[in-house]
C-alpha atoms as a PDB file:
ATOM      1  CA  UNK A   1     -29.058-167.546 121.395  1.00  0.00           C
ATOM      2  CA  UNK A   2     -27.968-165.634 124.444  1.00  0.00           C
ATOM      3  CA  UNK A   3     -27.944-167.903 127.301  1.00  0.00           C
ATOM      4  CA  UNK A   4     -29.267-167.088 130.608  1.00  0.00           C
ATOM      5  CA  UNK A   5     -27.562-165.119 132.677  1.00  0.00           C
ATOM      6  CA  UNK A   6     -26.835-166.268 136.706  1.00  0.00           C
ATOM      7  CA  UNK A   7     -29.115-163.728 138.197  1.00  0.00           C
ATOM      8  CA  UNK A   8     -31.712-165.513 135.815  1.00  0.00           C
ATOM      9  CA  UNK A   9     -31.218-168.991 137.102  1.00  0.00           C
ATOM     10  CA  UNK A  10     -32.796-170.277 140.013  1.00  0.00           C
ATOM     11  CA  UNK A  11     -31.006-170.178 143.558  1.00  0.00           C
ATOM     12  CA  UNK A  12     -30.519-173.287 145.507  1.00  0.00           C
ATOM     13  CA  UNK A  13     -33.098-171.582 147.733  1.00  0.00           C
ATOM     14  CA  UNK A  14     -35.326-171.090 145.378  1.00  0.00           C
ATOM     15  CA  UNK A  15     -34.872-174.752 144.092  1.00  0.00           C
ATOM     16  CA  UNK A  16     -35.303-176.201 147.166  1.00  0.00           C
ATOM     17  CA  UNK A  17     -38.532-173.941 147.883  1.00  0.00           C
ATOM     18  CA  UNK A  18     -39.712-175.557 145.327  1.00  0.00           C
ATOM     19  CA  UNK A  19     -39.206-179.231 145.836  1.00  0.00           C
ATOM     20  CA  UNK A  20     -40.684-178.775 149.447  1.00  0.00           C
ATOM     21  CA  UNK A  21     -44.097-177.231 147.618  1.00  0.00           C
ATOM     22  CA  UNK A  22     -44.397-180.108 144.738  1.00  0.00           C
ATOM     23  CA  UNK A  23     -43.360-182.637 147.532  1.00  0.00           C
ATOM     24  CA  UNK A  24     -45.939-181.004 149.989  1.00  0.00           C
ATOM     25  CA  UNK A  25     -48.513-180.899 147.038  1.00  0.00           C
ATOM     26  CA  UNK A  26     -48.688-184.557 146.498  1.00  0.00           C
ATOM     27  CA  UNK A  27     -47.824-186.092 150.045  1.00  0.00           C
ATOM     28  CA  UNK A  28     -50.891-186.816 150.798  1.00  0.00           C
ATOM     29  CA  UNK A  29     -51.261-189.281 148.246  1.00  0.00           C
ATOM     30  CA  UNK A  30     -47.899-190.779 149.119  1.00  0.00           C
ATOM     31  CA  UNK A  31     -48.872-191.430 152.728  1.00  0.00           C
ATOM     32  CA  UNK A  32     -52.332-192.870 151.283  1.00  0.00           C
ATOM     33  CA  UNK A  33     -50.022-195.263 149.176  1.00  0.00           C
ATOM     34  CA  UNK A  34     -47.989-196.199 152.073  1.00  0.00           C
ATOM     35  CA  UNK A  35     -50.527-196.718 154.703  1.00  0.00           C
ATOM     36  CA  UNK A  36     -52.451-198.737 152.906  1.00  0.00           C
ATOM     37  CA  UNK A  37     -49.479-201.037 151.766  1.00  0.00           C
ATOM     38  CA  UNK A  38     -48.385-201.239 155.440  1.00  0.00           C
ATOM     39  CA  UNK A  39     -50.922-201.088 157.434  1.00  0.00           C
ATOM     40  CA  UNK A  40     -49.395-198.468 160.400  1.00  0.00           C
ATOM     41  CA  UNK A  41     -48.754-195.056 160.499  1.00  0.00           C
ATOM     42  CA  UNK A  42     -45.369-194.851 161.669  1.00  0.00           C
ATOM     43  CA  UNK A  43     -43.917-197.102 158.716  1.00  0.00           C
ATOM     44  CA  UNK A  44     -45.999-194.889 156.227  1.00  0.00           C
ATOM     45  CA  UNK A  45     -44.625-191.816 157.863  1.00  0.00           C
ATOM     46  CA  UNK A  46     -41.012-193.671 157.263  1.00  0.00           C
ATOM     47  CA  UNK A  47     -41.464-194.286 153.864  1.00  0.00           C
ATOM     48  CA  UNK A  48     -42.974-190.499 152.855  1.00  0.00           C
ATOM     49  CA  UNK A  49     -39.613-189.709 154.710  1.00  0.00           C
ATOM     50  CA  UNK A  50     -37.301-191.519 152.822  1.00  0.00           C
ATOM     51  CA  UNK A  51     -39.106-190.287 149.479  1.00  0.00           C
ATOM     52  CA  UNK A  52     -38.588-186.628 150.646  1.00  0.00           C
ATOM     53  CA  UNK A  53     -34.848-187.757 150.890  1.00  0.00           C
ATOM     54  CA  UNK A  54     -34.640-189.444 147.753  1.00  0.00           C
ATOM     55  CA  UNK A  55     -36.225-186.480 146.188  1.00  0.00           C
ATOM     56  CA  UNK A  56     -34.166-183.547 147.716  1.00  0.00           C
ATOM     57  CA  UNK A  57     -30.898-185.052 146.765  1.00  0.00           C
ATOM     58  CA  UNK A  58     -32.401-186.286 143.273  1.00  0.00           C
ATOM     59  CA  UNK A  59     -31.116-184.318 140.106  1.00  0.00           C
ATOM     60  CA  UNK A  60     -35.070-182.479 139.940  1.00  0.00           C
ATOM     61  CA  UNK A  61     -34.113-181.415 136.211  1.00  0.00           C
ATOM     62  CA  UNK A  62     -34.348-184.601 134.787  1.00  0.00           C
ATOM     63  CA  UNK A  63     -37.870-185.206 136.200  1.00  0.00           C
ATOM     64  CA  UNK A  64     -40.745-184.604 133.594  1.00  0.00           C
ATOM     65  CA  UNK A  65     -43.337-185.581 136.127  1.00  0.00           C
ATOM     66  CA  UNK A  66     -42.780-185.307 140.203  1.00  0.00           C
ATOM     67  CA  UNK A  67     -45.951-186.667 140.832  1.00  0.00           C
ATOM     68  CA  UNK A  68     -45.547-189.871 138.940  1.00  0.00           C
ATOM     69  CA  UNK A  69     -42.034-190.054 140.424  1.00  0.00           C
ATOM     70  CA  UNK A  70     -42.689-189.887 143.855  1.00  0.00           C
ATOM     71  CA  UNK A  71     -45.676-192.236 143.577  1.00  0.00           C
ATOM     72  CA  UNK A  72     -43.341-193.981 142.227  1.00  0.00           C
ATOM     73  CA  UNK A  73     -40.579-194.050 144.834  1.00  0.00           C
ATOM     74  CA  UNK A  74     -42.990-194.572 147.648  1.00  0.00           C
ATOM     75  CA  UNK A  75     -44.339-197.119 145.918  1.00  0.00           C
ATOM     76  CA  UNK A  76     -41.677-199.260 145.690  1.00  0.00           C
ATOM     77  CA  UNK A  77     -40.181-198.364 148.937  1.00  0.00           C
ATOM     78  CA  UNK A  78     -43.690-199.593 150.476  1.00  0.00           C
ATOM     79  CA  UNK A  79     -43.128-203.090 148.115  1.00  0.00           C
ATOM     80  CA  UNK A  80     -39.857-203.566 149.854  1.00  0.00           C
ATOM     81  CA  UNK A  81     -40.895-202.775 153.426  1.00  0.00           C
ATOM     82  CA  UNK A  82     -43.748-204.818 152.876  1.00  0.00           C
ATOM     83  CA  UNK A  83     -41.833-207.688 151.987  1.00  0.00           C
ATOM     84  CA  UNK A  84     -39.770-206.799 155.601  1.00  0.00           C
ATOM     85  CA  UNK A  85     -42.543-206.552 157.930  1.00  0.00           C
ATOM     86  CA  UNK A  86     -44.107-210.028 156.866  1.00  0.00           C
ATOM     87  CA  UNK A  87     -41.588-211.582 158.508  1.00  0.00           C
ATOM     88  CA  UNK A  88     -41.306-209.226 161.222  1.00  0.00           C
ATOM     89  CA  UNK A  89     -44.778-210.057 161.783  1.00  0.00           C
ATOM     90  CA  UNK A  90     -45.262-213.612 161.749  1.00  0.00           C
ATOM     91  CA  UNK A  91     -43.390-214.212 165.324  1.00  0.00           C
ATOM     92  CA  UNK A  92     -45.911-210.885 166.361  1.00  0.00           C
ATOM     93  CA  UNK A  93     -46.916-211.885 169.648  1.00  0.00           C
ATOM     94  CA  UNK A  94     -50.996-212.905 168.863  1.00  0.00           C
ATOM     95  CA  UNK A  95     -52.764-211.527 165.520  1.00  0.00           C
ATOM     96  CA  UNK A  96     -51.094-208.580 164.253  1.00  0.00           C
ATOM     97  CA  UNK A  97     -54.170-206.394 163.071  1.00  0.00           C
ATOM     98  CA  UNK A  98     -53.323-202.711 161.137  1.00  0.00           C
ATOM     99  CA  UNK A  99     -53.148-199.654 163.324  1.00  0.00           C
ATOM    100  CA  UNK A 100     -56.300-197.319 162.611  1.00  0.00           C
ATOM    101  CA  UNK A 101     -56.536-193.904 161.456  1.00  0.00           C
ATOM    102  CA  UNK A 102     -59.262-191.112 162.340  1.00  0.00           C
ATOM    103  CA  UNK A 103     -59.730-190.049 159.027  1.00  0.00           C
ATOM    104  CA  UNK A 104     -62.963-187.742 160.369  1.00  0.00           C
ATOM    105  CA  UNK A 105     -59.442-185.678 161.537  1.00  0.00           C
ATOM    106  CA  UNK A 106     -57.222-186.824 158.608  1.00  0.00           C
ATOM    107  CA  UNK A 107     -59.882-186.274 155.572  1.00  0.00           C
ATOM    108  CA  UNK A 108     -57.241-186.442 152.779  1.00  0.00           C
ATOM    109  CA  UNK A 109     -56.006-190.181 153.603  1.00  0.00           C
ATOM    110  CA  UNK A 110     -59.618-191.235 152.440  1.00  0.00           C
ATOM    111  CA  UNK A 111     -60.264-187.750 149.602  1.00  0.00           C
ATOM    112  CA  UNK A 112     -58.839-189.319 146.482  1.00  0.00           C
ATOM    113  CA  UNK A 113     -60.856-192.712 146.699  1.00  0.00           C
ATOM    114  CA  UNK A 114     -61.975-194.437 149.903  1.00  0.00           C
ATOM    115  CA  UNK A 115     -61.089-197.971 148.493  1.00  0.00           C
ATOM    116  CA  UNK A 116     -58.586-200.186 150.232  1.00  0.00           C
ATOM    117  CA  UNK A 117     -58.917-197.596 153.462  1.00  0.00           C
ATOM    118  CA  UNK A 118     -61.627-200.269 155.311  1.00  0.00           C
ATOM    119  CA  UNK A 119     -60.107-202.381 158.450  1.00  0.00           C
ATOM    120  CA  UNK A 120     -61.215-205.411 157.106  1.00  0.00           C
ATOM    121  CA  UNK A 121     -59.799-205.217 153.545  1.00  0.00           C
ATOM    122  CA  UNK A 122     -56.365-203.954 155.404  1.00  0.00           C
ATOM    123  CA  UNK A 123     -56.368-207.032 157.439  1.00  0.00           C
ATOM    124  CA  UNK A 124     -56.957-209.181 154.090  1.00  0.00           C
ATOM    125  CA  UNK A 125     -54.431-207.517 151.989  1.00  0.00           C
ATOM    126  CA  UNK A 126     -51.717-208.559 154.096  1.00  0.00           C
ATOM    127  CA  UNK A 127     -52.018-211.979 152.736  1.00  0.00           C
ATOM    128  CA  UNK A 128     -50.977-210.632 149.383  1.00  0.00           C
ATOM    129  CA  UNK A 129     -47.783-210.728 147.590  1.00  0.00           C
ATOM    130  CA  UNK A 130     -45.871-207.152 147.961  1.00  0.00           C
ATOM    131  CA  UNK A 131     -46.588-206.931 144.117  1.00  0.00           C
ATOM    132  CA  UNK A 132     -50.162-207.679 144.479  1.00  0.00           C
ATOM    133  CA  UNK A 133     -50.499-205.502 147.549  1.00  0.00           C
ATOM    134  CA  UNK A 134     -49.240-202.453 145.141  1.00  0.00           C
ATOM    135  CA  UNK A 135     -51.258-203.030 141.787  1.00  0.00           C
ATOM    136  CA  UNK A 136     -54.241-203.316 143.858  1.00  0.00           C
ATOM    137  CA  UNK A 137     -53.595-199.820 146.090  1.00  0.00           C
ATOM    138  CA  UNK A 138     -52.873-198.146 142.774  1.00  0.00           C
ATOM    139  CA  UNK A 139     -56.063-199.433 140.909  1.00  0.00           C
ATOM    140  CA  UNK A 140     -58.497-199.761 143.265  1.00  0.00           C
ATOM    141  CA  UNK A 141     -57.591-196.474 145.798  1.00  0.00           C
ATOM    142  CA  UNK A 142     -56.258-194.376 143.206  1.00  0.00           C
ATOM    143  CA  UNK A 143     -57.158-195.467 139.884  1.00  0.00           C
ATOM    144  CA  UNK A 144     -53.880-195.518 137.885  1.00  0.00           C
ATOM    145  CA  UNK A 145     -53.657-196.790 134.896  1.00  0.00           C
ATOM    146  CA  UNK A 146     -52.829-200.523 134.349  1.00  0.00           C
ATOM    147  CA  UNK A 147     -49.544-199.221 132.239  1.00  0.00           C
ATOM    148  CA  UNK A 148     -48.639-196.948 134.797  1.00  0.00           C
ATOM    149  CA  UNK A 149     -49.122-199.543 137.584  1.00  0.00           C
ATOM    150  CA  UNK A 150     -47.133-201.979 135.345  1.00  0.00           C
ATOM    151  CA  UNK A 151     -44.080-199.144 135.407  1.00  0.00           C
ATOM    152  CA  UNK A 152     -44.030-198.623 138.918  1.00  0.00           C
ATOM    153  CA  UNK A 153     -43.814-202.348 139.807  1.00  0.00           C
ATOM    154  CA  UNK A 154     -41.682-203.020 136.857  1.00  0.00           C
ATOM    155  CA  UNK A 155     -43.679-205.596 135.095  1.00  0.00           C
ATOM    156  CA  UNK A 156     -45.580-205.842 132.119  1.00  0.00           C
ATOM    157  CA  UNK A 157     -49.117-204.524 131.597  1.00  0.00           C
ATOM    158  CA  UNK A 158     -50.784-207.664 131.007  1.00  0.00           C
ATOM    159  CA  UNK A 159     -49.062-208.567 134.699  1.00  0.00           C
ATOM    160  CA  UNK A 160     -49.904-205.511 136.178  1.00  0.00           C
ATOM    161  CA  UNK A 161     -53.975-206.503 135.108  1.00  0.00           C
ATOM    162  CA  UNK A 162     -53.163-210.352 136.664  1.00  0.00           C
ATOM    163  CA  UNK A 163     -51.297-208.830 139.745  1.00  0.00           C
ATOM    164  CA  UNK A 164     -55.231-206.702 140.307  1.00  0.00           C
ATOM    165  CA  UNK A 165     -57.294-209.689 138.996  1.00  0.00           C
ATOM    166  CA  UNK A 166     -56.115-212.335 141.433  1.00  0.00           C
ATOM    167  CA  UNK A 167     -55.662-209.677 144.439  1.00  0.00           C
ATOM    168  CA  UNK A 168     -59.289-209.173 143.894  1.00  0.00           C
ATOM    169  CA  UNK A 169     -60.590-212.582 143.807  1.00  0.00           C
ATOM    170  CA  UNK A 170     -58.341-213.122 146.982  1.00  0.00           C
ATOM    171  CA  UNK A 171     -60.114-210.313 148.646  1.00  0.00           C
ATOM    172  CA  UNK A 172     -63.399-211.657 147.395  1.00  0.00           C
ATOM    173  CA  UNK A 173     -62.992-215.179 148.349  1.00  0.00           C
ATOM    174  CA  UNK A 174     -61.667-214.298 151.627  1.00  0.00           C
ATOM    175  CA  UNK A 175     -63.991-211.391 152.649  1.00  0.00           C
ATOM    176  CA  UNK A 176     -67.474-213.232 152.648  1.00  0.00           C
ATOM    177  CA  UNK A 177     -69.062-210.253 153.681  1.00  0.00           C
ATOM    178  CA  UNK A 178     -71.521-207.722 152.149  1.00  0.00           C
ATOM    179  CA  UNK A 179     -71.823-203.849 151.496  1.00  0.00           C
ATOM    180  CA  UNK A 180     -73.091-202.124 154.594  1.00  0.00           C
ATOM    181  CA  UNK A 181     -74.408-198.658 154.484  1.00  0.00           C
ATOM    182  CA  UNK A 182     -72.948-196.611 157.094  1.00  0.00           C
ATOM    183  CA  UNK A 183     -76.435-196.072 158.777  1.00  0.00           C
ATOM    184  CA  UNK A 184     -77.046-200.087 158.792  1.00  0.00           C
ATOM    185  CA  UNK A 185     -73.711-200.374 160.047  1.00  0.00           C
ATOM    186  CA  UNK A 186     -73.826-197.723 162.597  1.00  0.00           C
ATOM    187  CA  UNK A 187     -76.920-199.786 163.813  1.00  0.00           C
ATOM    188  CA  UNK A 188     -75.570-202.990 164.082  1.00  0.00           C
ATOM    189  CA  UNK A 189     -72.185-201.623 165.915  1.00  0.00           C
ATOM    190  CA  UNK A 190     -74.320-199.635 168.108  1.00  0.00           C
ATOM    191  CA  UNK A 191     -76.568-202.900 169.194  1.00  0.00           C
ATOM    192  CA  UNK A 192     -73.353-204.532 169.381  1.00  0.00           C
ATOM    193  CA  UNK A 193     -72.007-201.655 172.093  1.00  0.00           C
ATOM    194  CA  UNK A 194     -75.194-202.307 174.343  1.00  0.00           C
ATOM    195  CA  UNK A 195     -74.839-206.250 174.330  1.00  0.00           C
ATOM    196  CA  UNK A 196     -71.121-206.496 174.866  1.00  0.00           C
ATOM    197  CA  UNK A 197     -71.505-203.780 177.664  1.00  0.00           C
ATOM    198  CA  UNK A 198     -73.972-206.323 179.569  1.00  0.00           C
ATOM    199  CA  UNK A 199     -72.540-209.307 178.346  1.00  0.00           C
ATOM    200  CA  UNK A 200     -76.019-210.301 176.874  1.00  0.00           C
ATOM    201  CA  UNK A 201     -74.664-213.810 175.535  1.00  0.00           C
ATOM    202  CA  UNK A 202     -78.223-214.073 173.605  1.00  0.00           C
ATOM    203  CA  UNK A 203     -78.325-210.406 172.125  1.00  0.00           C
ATOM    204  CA  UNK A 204     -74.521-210.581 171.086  1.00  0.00           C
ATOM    205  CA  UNK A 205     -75.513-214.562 169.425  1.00  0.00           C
ATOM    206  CA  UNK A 206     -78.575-212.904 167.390  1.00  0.00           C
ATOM    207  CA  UNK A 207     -75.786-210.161 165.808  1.00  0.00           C
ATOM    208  CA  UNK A 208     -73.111-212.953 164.918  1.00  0.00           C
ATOM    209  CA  UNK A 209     -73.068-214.999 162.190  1.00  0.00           C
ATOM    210  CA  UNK A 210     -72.521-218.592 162.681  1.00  0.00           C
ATOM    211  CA  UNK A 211     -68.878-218.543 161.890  1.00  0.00           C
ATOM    212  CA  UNK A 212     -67.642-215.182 163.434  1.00  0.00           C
ATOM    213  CA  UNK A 213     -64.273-214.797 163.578  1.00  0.00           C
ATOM    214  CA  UNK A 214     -63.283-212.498 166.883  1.00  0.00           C
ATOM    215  CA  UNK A 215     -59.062-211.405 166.670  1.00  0.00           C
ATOM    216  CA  UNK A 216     -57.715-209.742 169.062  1.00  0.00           C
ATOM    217  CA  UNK A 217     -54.405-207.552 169.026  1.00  0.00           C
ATOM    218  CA  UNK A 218     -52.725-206.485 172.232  1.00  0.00           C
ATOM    219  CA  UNK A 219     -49.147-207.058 170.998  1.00  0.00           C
ATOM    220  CA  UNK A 220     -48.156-208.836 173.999  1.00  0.00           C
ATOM    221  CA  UNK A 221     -48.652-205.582 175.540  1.00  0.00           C
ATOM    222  CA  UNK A 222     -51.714-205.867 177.151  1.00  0.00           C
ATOM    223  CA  UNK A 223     -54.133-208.875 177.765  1.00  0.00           C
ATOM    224  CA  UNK A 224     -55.709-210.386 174.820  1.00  0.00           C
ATOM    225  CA  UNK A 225     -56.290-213.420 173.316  1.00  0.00           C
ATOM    226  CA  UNK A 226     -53.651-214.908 171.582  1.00  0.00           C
ATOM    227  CA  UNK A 227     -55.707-216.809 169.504  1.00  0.00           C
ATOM    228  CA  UNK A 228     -58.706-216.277 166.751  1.00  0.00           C
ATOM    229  CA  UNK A 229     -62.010-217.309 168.565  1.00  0.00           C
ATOM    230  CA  UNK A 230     -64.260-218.260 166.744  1.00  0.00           C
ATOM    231  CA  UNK A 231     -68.573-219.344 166.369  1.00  0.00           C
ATOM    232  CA  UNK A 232     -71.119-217.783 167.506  1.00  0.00           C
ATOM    233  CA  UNK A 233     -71.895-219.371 171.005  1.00  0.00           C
ATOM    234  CA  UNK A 234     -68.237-219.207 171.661  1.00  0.00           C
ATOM    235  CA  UNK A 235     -67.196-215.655 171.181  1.00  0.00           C
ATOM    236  CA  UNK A 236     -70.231-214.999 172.704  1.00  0.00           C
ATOM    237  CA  UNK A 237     -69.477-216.834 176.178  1.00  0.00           C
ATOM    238  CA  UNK A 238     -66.455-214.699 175.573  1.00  0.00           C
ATOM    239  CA  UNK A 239     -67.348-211.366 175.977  1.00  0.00           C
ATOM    240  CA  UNK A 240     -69.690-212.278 178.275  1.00  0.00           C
ATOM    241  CA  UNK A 241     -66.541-213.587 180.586  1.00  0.00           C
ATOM    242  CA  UNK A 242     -64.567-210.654 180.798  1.00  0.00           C
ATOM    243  CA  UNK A 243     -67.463-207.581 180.622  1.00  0.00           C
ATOM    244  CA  UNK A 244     -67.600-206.299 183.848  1.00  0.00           C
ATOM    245  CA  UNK A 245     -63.732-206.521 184.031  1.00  0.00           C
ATOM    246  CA  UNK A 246     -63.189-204.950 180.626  1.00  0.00           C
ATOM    247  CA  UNK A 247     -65.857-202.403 180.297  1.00  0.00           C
ATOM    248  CA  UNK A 248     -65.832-200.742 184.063  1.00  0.00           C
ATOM    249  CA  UNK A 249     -65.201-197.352 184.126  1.00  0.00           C
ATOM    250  CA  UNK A 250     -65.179-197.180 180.427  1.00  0.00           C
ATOM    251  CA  UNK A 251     -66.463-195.091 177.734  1.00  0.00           C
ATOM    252  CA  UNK A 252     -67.799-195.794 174.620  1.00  0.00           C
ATOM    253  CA  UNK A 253     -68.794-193.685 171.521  1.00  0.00           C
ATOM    254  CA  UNK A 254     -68.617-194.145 167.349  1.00  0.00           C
ATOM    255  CA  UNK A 255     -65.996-192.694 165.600  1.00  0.00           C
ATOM    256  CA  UNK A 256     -65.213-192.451 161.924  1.00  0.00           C
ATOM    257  CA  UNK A 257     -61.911-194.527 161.561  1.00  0.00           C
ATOM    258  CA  UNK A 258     -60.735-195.807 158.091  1.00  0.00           C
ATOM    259  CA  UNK A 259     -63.598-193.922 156.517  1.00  0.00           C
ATOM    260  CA  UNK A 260     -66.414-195.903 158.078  1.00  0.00           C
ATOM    261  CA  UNK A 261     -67.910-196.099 161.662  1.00  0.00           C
ATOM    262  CA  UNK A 262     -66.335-197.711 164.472  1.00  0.00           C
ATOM    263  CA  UNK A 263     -66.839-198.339 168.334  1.00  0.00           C
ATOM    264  CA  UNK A 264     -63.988-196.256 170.901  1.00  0.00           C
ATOM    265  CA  UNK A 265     -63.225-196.986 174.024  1.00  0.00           C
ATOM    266  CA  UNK A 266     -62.229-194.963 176.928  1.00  0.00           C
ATOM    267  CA  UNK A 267     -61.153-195.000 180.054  1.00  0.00           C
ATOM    268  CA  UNK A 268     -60.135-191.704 182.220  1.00  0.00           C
ATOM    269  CA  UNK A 269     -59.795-189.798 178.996  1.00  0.00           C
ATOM    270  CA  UNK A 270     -57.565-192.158 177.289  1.00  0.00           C
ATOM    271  CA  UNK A 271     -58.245-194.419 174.618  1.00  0.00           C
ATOM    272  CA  UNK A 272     -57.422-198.312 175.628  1.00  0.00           C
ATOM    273  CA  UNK A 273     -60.032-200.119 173.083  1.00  0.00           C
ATOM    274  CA  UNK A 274     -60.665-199.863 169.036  1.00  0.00           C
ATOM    275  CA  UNK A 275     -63.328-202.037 167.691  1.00  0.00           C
ATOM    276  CA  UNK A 276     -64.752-202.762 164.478  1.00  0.00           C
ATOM    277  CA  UNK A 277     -66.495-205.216 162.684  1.00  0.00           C
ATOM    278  CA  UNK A 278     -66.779-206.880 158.707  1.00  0.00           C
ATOM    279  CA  UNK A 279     -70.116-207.712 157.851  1.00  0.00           C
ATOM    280  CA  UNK A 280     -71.948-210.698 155.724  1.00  0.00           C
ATOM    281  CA  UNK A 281     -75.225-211.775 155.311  1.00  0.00           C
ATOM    282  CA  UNK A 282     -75.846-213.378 158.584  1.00  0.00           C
ATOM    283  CA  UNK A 283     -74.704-210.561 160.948  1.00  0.00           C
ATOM    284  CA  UNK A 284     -71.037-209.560 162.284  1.00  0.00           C
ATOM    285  CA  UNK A 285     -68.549-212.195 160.119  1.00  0.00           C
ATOM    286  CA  UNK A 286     -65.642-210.328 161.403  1.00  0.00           C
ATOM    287  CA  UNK A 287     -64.467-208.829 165.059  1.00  0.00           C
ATOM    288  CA  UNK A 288     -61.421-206.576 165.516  1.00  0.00           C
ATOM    289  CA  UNK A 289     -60.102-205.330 168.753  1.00  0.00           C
ATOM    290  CA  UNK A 290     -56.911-203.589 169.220  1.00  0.00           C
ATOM    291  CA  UNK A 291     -55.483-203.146 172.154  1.00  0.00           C
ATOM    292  CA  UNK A 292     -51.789-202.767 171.307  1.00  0.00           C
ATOM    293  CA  UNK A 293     -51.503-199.091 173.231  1.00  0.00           C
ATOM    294  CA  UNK A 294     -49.064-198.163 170.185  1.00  0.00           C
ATOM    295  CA  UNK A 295     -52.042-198.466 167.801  1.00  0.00           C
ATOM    296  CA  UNK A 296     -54.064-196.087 169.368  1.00  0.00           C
ATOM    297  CA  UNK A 297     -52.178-193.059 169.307  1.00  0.00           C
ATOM    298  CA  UNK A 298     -53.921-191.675 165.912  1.00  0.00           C
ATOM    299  CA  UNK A 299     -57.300-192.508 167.296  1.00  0.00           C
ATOM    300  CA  UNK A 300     -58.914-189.689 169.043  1.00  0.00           C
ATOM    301  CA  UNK A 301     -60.596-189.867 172.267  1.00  0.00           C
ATOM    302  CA  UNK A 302     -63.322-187.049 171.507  1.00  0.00           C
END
């Protein structure tokens, strides 16, 4: 058999045309991966990075299936990282909370599945294990298969299924809170706006459940609380404290961040406030504030 002949053959431009378009194809499900492993977009956008590097110098004949290699790569480059920043983090000045996304300007971070994309299941994954972390991304965002999953970690399947058992029963355990339509929620965030606005200690008590947990993350940047408050009556008297201070001259309207509704805050045009809340039974279980300046840059201020 007459082999090809070098006009036949791809060029390197040609080759490297191509990489760019199956890479391009399938980055947004990379950064998905990533974000939701890390928690910020900066480290996601570090680790799609280093995959595109891996990738262009990789010998692209031997791969059967890019996609399943680069989710791969990313995937593993997020376990490591992940395994980095937890120690980076715990001497984070205050509660380190994730950095939102405006996914309403982003759609494809949230297109595949909108699982693991919520603030307060962010905030509760970082309690995982790197390895748990992963499994539960891969099932529960994008629905791999428990061998696959088991590949990409490099375990066995029957670890891969433990690895998403007890990563759910974690979240379960640790997230008391309920499913909340995004109209219910809308209302209860909106009520929540008008109260913390007038620092109405007795509307904001009626929204809060007993044992509401309020975290705040400036980052050491800018004033917060370094410390979880938490009841009722307590983060109540807190808002109330600082409301004229915090909210004059300010702005506030709902966005869609992380695929569900969420309070902005503005002041001259700039965002300086995110805030969202997790949900039980009982009212708001769950208030997030960041404040870290760095956090906001991928939150709009329309």
């Amino acid at each position: 058999m007459p082999q090809p002949d070098a006009s036949d053959r791809p060029s390197g431009d040609d080759d490297l045309a191509s990489a760019v378009a199956t890479f391009a194809e399938v980055r947004p499900r990379l950064f998905g991966i990533a974000y939701r492993m890390l928690g910020t977009v900066a480290d996601a956008e570090d680790i799609v990075q280093d995959t595109w590097l891996r990738w262009q110098a990789y010998d692209r004949s031997t791969v059967r299936e890019p996609a399943a290699f680069l989710a791969t790569a990313t995937t593993r480059l997020a376990m490591n990282a992940a395994t980095s920043a937890h120690a980076t983090r715990e001497t984070y000045i205050g509660p380190w909370l994730p950095e939102p996304v405006d996914t309403s300007q982003d759609p494809t971070l949230g297109a595949e599945r909108g699982e693991a994309l919520g603030f307060a299941v962010l905030v509760l994954l970082e309690k995982l294990s790197a390895a748990e972390r992963a499994a539960y991304v891969l099932r529960e965002a994008f629905d791999y298969p428990y061998a696959e999953i088991a590949r990409i970690v490099e375990t066995s399947e029957p670890a891969a299924r433990q690895l998403v058992s007890r990563a759910r029963k974690h979240l379960a355990a640790e997230r008391a809170s309920r499913v909340v339509a995004d109209e219910e929620r809308t209302r209860l965030l909106t009520a929540f706006m008008t109260a913390a606005e007038q620092g109405d200690m007795a509307a904001l008590e009626k929204l809060f459940a007993d044992d509401v947990v309020s975290l705040s993350d400036g980052g050491g940047v800018v004033r917060a609380t370094r410390i979880p408050v938490v009841g009722a009556v307590t983060v109540a008297k807190y808002i109330h404290a600082f409301a004229s201070r915090f909210w004059e001259g300010s702005a506030l309207h709902l966005a869609e961040l992380n695929g569900e509704p969420a309070i902005v805050a503005t002041r001259d045009g700039d965002v300086f406030a995110y805030v969202t809340a997790d949900f039980d039974g009982a009212g708001i279980h769950r208030l997030y504030w960041v404040l870290n300046p760095y956090k906001l840059g991928h939150v709009s201020a329309a």
